[in-house]
Protein backbone atom coordinates (compact mmCIF):
# COMPACT_ATOMS: atom_id res chain seq x y z
CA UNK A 1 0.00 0.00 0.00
CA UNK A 2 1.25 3.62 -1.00
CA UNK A 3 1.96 6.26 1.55
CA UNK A 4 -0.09 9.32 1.27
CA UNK A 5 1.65 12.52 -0.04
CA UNK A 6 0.52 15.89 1.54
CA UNK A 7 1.78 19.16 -0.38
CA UNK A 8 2.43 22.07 2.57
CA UNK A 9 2.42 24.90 0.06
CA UNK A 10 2.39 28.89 0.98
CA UNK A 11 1.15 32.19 -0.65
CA UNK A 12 4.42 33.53 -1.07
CA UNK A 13 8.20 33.10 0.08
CA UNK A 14 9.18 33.50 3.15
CA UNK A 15 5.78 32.67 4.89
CA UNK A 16 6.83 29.92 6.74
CA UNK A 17 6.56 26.76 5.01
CA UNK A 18 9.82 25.25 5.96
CA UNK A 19 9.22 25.75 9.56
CA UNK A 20 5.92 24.39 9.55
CA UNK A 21 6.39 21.05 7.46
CA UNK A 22 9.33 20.20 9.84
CA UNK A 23 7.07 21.15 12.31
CA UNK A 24 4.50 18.87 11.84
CA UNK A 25 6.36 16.24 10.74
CA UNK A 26 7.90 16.44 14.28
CA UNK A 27 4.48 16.25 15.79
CA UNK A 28 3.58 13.38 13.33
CA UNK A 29 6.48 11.64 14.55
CA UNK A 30 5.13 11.67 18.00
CA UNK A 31 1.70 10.14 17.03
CA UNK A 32 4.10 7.29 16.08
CA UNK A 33 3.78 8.20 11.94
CA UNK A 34 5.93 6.94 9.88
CA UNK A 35 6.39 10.13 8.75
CA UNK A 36 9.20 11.66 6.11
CA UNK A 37 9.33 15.05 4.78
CA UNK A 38 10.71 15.73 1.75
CA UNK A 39 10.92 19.03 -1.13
CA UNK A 40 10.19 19.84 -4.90
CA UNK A 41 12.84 21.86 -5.85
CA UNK A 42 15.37 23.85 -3.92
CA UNK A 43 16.85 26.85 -5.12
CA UNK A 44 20.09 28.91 -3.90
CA UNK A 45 21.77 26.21 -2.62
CA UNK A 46 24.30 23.10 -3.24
CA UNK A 47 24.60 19.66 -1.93
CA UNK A 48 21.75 18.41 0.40
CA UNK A 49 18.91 21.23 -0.01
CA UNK A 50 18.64 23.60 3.13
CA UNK A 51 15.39 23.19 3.81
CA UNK A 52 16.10 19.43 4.15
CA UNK A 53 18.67 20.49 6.84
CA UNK A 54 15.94 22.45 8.57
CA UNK A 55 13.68 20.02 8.53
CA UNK A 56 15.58 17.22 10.00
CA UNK A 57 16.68 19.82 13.18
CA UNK A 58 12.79 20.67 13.61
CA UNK A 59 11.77 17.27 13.77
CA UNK A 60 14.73 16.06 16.13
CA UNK A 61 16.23 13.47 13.94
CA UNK A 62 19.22 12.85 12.25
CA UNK A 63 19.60 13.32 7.96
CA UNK A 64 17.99 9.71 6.30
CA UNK A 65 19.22 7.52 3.80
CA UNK A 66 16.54 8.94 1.79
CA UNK A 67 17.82 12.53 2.49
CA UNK A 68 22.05 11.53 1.60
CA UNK A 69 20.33 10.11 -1.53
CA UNK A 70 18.95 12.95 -2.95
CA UNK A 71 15.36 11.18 -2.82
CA UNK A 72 13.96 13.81 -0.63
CA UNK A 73 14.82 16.82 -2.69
CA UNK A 74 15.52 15.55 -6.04
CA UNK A 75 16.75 19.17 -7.71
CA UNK A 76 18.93 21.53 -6.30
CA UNK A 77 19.94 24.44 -7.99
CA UNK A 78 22.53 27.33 -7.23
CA UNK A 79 20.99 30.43 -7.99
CA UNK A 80 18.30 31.88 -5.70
CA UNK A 81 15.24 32.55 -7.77
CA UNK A 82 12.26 30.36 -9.29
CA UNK A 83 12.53 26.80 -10.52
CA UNK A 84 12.68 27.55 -14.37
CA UNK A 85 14.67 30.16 -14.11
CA UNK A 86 17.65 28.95 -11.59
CA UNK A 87 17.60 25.46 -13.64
CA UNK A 88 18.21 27.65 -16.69
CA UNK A 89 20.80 29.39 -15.00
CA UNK A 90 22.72 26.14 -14.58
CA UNK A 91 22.44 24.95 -18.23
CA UNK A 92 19.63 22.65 -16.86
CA UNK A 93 15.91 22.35 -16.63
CA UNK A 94 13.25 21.00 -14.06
CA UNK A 95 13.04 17.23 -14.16
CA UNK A 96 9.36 16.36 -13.55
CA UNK A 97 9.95 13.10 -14.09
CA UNK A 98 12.65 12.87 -11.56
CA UNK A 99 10.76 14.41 -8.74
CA UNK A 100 7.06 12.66 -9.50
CA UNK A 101 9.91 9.34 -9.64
CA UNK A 102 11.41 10.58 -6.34
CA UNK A 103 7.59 11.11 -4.46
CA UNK A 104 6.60 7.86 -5.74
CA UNK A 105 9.86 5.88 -3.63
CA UNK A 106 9.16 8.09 -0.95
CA UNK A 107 5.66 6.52 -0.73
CA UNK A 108 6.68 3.43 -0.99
CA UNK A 109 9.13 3.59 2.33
CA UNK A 110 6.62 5.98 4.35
CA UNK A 111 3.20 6.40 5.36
CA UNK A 112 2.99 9.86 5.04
CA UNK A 113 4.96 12.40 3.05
CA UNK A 114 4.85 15.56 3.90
CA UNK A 115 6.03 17.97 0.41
CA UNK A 116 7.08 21.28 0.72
CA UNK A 117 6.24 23.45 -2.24
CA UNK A 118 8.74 26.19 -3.71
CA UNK A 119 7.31 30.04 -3.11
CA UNK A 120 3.92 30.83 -3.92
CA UNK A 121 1.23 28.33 -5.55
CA UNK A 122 1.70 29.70 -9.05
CA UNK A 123 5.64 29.29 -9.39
CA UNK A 124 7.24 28.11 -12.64
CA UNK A 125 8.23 24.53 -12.50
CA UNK A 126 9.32 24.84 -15.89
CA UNK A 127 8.50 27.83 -18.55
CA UNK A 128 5.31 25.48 -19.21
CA UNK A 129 3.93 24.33 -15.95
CA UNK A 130 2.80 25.74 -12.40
CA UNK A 131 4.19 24.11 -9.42
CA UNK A 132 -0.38 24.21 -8.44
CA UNK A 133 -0.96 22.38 -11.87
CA UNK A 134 1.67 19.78 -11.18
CA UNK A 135 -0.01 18.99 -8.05
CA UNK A 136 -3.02 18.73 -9.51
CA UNK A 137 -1.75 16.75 -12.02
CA UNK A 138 -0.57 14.24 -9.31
CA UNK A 139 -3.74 14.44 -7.61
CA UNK A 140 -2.39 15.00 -3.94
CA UNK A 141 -3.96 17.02 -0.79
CA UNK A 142 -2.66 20.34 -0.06
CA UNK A 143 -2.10 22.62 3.10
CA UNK A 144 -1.61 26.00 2.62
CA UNK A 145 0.24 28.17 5.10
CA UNK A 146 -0.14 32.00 5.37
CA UNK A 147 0.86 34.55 7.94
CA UNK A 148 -0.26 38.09 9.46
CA UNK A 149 1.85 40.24 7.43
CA UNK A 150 -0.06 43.19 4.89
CA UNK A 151 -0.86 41.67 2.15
CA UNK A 152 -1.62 38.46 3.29
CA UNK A 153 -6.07 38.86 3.01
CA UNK A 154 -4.95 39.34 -0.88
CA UNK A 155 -2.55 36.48 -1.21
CA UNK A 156 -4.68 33.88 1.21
CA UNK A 157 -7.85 34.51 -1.00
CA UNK A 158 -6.32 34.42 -4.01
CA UNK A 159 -4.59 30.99 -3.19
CA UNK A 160 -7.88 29.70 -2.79
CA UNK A 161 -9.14 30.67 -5.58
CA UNK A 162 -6.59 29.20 -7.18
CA UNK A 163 -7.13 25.90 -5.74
CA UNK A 164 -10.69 25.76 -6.38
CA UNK A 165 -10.42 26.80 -9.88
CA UNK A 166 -8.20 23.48 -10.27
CA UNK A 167 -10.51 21.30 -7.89
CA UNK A 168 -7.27 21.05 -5.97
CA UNK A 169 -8.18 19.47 -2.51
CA UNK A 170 -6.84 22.30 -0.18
CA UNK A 171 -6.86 20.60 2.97
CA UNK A 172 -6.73 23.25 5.31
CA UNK A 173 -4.72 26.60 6.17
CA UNK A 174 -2.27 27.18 8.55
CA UNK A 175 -2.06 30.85 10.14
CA UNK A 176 1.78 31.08 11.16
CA UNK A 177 2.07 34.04 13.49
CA UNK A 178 6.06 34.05 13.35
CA UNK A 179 7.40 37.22 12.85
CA UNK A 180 3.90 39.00 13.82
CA UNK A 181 4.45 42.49 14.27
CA UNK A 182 0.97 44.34 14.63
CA UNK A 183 -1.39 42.44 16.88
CA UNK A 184 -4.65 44.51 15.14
CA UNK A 185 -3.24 43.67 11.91
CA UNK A 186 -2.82 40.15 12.75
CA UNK A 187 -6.56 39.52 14.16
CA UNK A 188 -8.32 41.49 11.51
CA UNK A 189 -6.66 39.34 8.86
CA UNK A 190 -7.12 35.93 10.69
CA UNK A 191 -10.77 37.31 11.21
CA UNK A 192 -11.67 38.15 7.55
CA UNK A 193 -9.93 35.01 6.16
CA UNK A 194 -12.41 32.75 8.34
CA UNK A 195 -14.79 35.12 7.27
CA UNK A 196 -14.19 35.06 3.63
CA UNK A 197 -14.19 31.01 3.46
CA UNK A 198 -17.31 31.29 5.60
CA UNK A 199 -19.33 33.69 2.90
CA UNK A 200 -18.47 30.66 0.52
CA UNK A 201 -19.08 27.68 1.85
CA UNK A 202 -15.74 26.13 2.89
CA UNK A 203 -15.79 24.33 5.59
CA UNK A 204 -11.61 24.62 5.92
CA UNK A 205 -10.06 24.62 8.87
CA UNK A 206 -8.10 27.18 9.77
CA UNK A 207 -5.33 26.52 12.19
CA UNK A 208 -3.60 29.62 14.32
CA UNK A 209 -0.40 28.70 15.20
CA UNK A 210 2.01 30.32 17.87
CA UNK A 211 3.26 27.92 19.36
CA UNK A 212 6.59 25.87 18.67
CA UNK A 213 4.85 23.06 18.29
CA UNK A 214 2.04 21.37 16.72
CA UNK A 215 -0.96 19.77 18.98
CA UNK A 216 -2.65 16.40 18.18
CA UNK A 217 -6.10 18.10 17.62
CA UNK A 218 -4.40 20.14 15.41
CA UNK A 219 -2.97 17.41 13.11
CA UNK A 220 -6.69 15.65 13.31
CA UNK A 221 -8.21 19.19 11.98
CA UNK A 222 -5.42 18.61 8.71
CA UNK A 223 -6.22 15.14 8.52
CA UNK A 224 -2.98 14.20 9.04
CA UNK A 225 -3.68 11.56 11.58
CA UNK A 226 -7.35 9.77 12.76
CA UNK A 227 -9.45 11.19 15.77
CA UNK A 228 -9.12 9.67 18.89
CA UNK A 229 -12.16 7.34 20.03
């Protein structure tokens, strides 16, 4: 039986998605998962990718097999900037192939696999595919992460829209309050997201974390592990 592949995405760089897939992988890991994180593409870096590194020191555990193998993060690229264009930079392109191969041994070894995304939903792959319509294309769950900063109403919304438009199943949403700055701010925009989803219908839940750690209930909101009896 496959593992089950779950794409932690954000709507933008710099939002937070590293932190929180090692973060709930860690709490995964002590619901007794057999749990393995892993990511697309990493850019602006050599060797084992970065946010590998991160991941690994968030969840408490030393790098994997899977991680000195390149499985976890099939393409790494020098040059800090999207997919396409750092891959063109080094005389090279995406490998689709390569990663969907990559995902697929990872699911094999794991129950879960928990995917972190490169920037924002819409990022170039390749100069012909979205990193959103490769993951629809593989058919796989998504969390999306967003934060308090200005902007963020604009971005969270329009991520959604996104995923609906490409009957993407978006999972839930993850409201990272690292790096908050403006308490007002950050209420008003966790307010009128919930808000928002509520004037259409979608049932998401929205998880507001401040914490360093991930709770149980919290992974059972994501349906990332069962309810308790």
């Amino acid at each position: 039986m496959k593992g089950r592949i779950t794409v932690v995405s954000g709507i933008d760089t710099g939002v937070g998605k590293t932190a929180v897939t090692g973060l709930l992988g860690a709490a995964m890991l002590r619901e007794g998962c057999r749990v393995i994180t892993s990511k697309t593409v990493q850019t602006g870096c050599s060797g084992i990718a970065d946010d590998i590194l991160e991941h690994r020191r968030l969840m408490g555990i030393p790098l994997q097999e899977v991680d000195c193998l390149g499985i976890t993060c099939p393409q790494v690229f020098p040059f800090p900037a999207s997919p396409h264009f750092a891959a063109c930079l080094a005389g090279s392109v995406v490998d689709i192939a390569r990663i969907t191969e990559a995902a697929g041994a990872l699911q094999k070894q794991y129950d879960e696999v928990l995917l972190e995304g490169v920037g924002g939903l819409l990022v170039p792959l390749s100069p012909d595919l979205l990193f959103l319509d490769y993951v629809k294309c593989c058919s796989w769950d998504l969390l999306l992460v967003t934060g308090p900063r200005l902007g963020s109403i604009n971005h969270t919304l329009l991520s959604v829209e996104a995923c609906l438009f490409r009957a993407v199943p978006l999972k839930g949403i993850i409201y990272n309050r690292f790096g908050e700055q403006d308490p007002l701010i950050a209420e008003d925009t966790l307010e009128t997201i919930r808000r928002e989803l509520f004037r259409r219908s979608l049932s998401l839940p929205v998880i507001d974390f401040c914490s360093s750690s991930f709770r149980r209930s919290d992974l059972e909101q994501l349906g990332l592990v069962e309810p308790e009896p």
